[in-house]
C-alpha atoms as a PDB file:
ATOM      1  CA  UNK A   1     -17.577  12.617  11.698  1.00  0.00           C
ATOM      2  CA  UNK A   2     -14.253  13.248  13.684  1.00  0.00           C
ATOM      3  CA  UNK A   3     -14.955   9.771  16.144  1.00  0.00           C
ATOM      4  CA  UNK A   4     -16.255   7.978  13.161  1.00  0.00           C
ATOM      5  CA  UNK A   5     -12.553   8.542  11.354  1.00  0.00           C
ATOM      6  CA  UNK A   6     -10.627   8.194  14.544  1.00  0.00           C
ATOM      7  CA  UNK A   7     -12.702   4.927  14.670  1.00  0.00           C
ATOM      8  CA  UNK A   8     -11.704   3.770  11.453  1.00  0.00           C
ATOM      9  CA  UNK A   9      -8.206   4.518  11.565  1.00  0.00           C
ATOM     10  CA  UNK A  10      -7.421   2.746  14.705  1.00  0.00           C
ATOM     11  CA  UNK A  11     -10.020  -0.252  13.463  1.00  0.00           C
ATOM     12  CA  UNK A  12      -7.083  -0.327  10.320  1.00  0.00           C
ATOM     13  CA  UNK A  13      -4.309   0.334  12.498  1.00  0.00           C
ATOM     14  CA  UNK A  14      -5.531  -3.414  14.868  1.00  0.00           C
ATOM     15  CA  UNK A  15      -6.486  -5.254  11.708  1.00  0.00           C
ATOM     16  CA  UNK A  16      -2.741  -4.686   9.652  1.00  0.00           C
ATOM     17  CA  UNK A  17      -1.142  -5.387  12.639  1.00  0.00           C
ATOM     18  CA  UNK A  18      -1.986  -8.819  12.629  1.00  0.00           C
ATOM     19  CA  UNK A  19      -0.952  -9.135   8.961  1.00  0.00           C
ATOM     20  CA  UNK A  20       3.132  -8.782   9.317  1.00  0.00           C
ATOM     21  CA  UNK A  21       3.872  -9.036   5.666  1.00  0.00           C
ATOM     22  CA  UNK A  22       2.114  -8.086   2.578  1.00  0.00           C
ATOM     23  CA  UNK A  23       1.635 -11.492   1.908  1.00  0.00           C
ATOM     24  CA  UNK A  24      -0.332 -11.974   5.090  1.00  0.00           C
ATOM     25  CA  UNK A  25      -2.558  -9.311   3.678  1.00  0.00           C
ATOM     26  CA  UNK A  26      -2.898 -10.482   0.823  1.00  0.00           C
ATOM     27  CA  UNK A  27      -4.017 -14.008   2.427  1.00  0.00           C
ATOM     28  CA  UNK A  28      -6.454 -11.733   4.935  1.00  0.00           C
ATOM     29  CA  UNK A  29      -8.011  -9.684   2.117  1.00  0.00           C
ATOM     30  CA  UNK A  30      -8.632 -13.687  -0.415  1.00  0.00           C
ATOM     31  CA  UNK A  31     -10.399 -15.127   2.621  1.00  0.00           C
ATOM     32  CA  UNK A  32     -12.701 -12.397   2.861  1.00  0.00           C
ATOM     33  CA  UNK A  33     -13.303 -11.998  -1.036  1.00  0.00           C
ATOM     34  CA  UNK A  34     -14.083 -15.913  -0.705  1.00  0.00           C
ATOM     35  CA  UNK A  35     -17.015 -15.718   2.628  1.00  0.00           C
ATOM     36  CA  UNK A  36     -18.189 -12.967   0.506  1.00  0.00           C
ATOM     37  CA  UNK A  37     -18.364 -14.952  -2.794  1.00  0.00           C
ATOM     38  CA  UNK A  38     -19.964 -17.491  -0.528  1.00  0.00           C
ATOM     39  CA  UNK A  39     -22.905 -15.227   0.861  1.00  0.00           C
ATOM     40  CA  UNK A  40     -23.822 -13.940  -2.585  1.00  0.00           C
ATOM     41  CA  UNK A  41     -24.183 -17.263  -3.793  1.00  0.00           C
ATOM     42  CA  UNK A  42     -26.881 -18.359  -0.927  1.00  0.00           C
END
């Protein structure tokens, strides 16, 4: 449980870093709302 939240925290850590600005989050988190709007509709 310990590795799995280590794991997790540094997988967060790499992913905000490329967002620089909340806006650049925000843009991150709409693209991946939209590939997963697209899979549910196949």
């Amino acid at each position: 449980m310990k590795q799995f939240l280590v794991f997790l925290a540094a997988t967060a850590m790499i992913a905000l870093s490329g967002c620089n600005t909340v806006q650049g989050i925000g843009q991150d988190l709409q693209k991946a709302g939209e590939k997963l709007e697209g899979a549910a509709k196949k």
